[in-house]
Protein backbone atom coordinates (compact mmCIF):
# COMPACT_ATOMS: atom_id res chain seq x y z
CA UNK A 1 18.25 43.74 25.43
CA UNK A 2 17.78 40.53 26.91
CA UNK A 3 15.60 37.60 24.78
CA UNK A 4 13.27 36.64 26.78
CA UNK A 5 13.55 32.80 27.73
CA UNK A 6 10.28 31.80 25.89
CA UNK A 7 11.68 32.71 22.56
CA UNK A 8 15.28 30.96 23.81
CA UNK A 9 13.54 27.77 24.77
CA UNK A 10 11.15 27.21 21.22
CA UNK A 11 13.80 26.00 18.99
CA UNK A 12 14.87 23.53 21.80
CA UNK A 13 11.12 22.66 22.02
CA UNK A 14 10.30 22.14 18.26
CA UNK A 15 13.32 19.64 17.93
CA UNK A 16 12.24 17.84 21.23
CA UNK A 17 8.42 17.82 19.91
CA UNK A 18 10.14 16.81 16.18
CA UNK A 19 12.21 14.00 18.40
CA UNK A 20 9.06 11.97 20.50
CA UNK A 21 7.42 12.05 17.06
CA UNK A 22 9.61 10.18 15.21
CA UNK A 23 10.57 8.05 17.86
CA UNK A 24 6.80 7.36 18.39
CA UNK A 25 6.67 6.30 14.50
CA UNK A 26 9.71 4.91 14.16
CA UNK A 27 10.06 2.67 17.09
CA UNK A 28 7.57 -0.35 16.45
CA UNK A 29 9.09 -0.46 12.96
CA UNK A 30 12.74 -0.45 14.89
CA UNK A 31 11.47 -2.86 17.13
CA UNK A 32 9.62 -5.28 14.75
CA UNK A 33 12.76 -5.26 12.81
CA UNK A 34 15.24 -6.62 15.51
CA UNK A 35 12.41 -8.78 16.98
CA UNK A 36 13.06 -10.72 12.86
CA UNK A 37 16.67 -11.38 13.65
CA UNK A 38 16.20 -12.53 17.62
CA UNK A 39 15.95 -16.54 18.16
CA UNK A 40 12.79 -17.63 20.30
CA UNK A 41 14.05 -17.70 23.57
CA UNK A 42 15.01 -13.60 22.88
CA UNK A 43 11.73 -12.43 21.30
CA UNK A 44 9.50 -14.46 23.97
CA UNK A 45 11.99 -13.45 26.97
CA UNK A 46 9.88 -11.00 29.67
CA UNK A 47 13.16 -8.94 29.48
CA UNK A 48 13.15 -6.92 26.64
CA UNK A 49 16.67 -6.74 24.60
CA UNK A 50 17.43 -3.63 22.58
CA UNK A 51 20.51 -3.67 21.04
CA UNK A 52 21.82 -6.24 18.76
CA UNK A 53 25.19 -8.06 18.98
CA UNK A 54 25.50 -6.18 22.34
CA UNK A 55 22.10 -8.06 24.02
CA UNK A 56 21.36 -10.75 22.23
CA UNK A 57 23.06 -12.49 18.93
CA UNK A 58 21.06 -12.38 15.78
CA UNK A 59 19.88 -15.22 13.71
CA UNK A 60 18.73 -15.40 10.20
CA UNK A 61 16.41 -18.30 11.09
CA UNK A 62 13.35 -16.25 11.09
CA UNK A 63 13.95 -15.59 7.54
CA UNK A 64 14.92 -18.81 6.52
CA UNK A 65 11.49 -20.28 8.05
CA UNK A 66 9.52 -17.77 6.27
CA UNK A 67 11.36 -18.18 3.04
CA UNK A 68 12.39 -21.46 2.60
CA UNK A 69 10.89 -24.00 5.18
CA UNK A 70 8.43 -23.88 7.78
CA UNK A 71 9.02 -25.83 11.40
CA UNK A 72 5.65 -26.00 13.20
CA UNK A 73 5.17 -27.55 16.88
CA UNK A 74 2.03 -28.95 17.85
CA UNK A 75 0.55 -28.77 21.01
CA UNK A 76 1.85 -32.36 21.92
CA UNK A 77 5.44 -31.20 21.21
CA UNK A 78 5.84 -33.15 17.74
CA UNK A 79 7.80 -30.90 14.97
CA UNK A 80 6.95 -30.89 11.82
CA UNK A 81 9.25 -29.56 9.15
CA UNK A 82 6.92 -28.29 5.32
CA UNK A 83 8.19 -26.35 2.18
CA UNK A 84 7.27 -22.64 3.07
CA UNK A 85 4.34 -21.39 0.68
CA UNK A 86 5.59 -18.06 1.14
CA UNK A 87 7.43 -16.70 -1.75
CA UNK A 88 4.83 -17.77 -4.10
CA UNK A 89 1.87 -15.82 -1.92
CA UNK A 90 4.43 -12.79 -2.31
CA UNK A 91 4.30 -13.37 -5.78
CA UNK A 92 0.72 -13.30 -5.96
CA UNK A 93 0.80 -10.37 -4.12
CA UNK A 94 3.35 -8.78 -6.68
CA UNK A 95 1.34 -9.09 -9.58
CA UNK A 96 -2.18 -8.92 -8.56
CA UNK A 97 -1.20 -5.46 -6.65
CA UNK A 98 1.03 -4.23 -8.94
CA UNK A 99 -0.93 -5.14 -12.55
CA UNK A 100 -4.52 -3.88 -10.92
CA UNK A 101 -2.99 -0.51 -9.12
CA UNK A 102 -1.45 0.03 -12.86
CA UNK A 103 -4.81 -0.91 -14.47
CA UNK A 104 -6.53 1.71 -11.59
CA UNK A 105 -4.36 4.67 -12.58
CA UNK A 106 -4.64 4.39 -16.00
CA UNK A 107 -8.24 4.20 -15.93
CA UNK A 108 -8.89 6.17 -13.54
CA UNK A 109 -6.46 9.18 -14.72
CA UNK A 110 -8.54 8.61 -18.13
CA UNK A 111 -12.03 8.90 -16.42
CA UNK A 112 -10.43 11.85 -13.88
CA UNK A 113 -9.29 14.08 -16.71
CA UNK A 114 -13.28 13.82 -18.67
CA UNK A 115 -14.90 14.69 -15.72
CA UNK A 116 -12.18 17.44 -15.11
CA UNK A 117 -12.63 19.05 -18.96
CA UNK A 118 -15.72 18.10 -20.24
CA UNK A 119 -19.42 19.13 -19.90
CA UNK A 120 -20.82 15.17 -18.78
CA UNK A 121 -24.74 15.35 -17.56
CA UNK A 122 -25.12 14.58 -13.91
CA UNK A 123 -21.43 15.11 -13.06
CA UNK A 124 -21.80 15.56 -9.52
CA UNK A 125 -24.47 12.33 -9.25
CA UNK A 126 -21.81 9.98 -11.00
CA UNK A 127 -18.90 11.36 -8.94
CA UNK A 128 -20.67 10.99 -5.58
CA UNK A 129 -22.13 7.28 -6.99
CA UNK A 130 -18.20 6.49 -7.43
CA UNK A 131 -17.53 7.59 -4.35
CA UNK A 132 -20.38 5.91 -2.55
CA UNK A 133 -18.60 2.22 -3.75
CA UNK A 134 -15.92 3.44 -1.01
CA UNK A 135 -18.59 3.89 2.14
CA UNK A 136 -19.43 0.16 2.35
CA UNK A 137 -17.15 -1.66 4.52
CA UNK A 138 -15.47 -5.06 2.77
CA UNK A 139 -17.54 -7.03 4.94
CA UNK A 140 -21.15 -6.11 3.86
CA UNK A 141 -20.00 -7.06 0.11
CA UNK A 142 -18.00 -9.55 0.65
CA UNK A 143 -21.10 -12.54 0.05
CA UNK A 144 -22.68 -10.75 -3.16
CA UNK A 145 -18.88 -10.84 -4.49
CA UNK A 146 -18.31 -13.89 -3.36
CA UNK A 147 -21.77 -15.36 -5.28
CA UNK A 148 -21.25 -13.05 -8.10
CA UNK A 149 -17.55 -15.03 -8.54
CA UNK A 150 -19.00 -18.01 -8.32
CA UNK A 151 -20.88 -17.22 -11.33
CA UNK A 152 -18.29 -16.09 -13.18
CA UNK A 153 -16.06 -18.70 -12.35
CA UNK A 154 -13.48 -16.16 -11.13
CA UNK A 155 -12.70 -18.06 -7.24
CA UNK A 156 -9.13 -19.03 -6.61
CA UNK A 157 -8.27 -16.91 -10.51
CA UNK A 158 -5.99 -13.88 -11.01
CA UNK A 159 -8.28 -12.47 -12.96
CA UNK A 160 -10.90 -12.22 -10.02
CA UNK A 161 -8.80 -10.74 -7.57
CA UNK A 162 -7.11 -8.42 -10.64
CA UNK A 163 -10.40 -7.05 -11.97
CA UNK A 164 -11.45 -6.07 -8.09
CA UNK A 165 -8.74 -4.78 -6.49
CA UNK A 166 -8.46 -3.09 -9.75
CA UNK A 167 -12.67 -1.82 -9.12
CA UNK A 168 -11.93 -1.26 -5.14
CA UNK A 169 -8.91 1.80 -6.29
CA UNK A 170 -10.82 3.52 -9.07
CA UNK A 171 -13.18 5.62 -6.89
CA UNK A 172 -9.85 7.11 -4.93
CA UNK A 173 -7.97 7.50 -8.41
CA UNK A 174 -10.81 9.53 -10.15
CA UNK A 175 -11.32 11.81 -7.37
CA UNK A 176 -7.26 12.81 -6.67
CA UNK A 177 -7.08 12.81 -9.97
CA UNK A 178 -9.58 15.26 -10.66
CA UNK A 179 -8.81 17.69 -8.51
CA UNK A 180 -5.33 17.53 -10.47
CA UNK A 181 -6.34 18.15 -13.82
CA UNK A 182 -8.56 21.01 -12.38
CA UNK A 183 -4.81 22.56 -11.55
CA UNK A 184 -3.25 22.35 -14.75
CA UNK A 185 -5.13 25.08 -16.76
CA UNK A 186 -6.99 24.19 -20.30
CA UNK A 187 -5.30 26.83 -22.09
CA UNK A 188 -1.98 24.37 -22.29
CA UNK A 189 -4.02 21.80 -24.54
CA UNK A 190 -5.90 24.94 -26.42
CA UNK A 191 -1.99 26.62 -27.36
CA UNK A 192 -1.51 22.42 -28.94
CA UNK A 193 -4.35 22.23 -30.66
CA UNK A 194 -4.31 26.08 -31.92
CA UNK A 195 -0.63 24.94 -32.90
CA UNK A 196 -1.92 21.78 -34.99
CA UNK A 197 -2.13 18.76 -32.37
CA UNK A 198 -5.02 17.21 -32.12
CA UNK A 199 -6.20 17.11 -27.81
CA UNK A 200 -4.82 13.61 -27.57
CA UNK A 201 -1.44 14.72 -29.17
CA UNK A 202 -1.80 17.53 -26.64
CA UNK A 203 -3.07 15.40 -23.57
CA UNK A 204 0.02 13.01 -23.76
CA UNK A 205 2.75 15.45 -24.27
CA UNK A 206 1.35 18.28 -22.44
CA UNK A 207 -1.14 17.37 -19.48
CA UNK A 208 0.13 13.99 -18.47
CA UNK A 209 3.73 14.76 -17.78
CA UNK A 210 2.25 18.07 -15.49
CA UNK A 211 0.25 14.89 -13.51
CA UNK A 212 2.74 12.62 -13.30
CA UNK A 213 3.40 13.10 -9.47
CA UNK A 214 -0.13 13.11 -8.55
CA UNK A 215 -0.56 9.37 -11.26
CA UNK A 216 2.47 8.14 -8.68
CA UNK A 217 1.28 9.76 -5.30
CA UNK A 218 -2.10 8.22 -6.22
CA UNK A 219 -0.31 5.15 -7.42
CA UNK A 220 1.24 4.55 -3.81
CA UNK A 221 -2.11 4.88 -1.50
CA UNK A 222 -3.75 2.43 -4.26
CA UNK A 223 -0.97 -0.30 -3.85
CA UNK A 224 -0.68 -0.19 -0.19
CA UNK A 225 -4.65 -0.70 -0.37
CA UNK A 226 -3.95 -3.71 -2.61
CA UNK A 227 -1.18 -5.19 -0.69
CA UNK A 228 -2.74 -5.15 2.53
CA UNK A 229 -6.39 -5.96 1.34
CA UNK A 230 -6.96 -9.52 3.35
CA UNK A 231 -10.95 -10.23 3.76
CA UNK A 232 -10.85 -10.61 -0.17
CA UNK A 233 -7.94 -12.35 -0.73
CA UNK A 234 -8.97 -15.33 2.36
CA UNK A 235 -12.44 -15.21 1.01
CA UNK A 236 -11.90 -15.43 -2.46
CA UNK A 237 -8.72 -16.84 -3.30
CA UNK A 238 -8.04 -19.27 -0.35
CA UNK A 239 -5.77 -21.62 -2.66
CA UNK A 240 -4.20 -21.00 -5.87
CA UNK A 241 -3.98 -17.41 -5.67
CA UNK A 242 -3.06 -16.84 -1.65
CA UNK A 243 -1.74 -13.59 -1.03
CA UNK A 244 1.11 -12.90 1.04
CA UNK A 245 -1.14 -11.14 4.06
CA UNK A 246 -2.99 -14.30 4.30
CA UNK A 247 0.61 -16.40 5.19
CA UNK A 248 0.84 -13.91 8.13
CA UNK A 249 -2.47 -15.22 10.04
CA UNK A 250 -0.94 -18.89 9.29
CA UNK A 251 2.44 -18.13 10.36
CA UNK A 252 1.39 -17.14 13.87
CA UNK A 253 2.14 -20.87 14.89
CA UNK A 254 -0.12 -23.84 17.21
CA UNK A 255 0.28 -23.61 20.76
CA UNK A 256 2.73 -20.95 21.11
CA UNK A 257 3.19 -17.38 19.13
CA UNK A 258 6.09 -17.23 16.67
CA UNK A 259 6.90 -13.49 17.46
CA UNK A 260 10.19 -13.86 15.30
CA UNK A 261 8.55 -15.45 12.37
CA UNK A 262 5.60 -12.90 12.38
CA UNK A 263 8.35 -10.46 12.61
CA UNK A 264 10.41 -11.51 9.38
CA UNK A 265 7.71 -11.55 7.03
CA UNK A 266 5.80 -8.00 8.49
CA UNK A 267 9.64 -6.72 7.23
CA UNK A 268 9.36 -8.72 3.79
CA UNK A 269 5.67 -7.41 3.52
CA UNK A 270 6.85 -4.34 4.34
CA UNK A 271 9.41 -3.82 2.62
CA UNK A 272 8.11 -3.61 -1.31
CA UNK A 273 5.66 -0.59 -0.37
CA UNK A 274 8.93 1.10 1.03
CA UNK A 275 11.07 0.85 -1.35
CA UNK A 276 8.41 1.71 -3.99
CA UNK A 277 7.74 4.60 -2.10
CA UNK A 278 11.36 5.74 -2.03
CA UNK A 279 11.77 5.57 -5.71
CA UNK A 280 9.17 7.72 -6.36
CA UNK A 281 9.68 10.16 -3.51
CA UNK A 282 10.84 12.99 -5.89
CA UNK A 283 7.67 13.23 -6.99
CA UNK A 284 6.00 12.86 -4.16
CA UNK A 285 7.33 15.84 -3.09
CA UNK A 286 5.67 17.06 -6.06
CA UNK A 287 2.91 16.23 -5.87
CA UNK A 288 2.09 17.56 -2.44
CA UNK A 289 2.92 21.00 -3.52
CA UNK A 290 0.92 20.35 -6.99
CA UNK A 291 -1.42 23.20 -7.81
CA UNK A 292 0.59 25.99 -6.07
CA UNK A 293 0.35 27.71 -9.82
CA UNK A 294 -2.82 29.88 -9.93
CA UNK A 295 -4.75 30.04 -12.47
């Protein structure tokens, strides 16, 4: 019996569908990539070059601008040559992401796991209030945050961008989280506690292990938020305290576009969140398939 050509065709069809995909994802990263390594001339050339070694030779200069000194040409052709400020915005960026998107799991896993086991009044009022502090774009709140820092004395500080990144993740953490610990069942903690642990003996060795992969899948969404956050960070922290995002609007250049240089330190930026993301992939994978138990 002869397959009919439909049925001979879909595998070819599902790998050519799987193919533009990836190649639609994957080739501004590609591109942005060899754009780092291509000297001026290259990345401003109306001929577009591909392949390295083979179309153009590579240069680490991009890197070395971003990283370690900064040549900027002003519009009357003068070059001026400045210490990069660079690696200590990416600094910044390191611990004020990393300490509040630590600081947002854990308190948010905490506050995820009473809503998910306990009887509190007006659950479903407080859950929809914390979700409601997500609905307001950054811009509307940016001037009562802005006052309510000056106040507080918290401009240009650690601890002002720390304690609101930290805020701005909580509402996403509490609600993945939630629906989490509504997966694992209750009668875990109950067989602890019936066996002589008390429920926070029982919460640490028995619940929190089982949510592990969604603490880390939730952990990755809140530090890309953090890393990328810029209105903030420019508003509130123009100085001391720069974050690495805000070097990328300043590295753009005067009078002509540094394509190269915006290109090495989208990579660097880039790169943290990936490899992150690659360390924890294993239970990623876990998490996504979290809560195919039934209760």
């Amino acid at each position: 019996m002869a397959i009919p050509i439909g049925r001979r065709l879909r595998p070819y069809l599902f790998w050519l569908a799987v193919g533009l995909v990836l190649f639609f994802f994957a080739f501004p990263l590609y591109w942005m990539v060899i754009t780092s390594f291509k000297p001026r001339a290259e990345a401003t050339s109306e001929t577009p070059t591909f392949i390295p070694w083979v179309q153009f030779d590579p240069t680490l200069q991009n890197y070395e601008e971003v990283l370690i000194e900064v040549k900027t040409t002003a519009y009357g052709g003068q070059e001026t040559v400045q210490e990069s400020e660079f690696p200590e915005m990416l600094k910044n960026s390191i611990l004020i992401s990393g300490s509040a998107t630590l600081a947002a799991v854990i308190l948010g896993t905490m506050a995820a796991y009473a809503f998910s086991r306990f009887s509190v009044p007006g659950e479903n009022d407080l859950l929809f209030f914390i979700l409601s502090t997500r609905m307001l774009p950054p811009v509307v709140v940016v001037i009562p945050i802005f006052l309510m820092f000056i106040e507080l004395d918290w401009l240009n500080t650690f601890v002002g961008l720390f304690v609101l990144y930290t805020v701005v993740g909580l509402p996403f953490v509490v609600w993945i989280m939630k629906g989490f610990f509504d997966e694992i069942p209750p009668e875990y903690e109950e067989a602890a506690m019936i066996d002589g642990h008390s429920r926070l003996t029982a919460v640490f060795k028995i619940v929190i292990p089982e949510a592990i992969p969604g603490m880390l899948a939730t952990a990755v969404f809140v530090l890309i938020l953090a890393w990328n956050e810029y209105l903030f960070a420019l508003r509130l922290n123009p100085r001391e305290f720069s974050t690495a995002p805000i070097f990328l609007s300043e590295v753009i250049g005067f009078g002509r576009t540094e394509w190269g240089r915006m290109a090495a330190t989208s990579v660097i930026l880039v790169s943290p969140i990936i490899v992150f993301t690659f360390l924890v992939r294993n239970h990623l994978l876990r998490g996504v398939t979290f809560g195919a138990v039934r209760r």
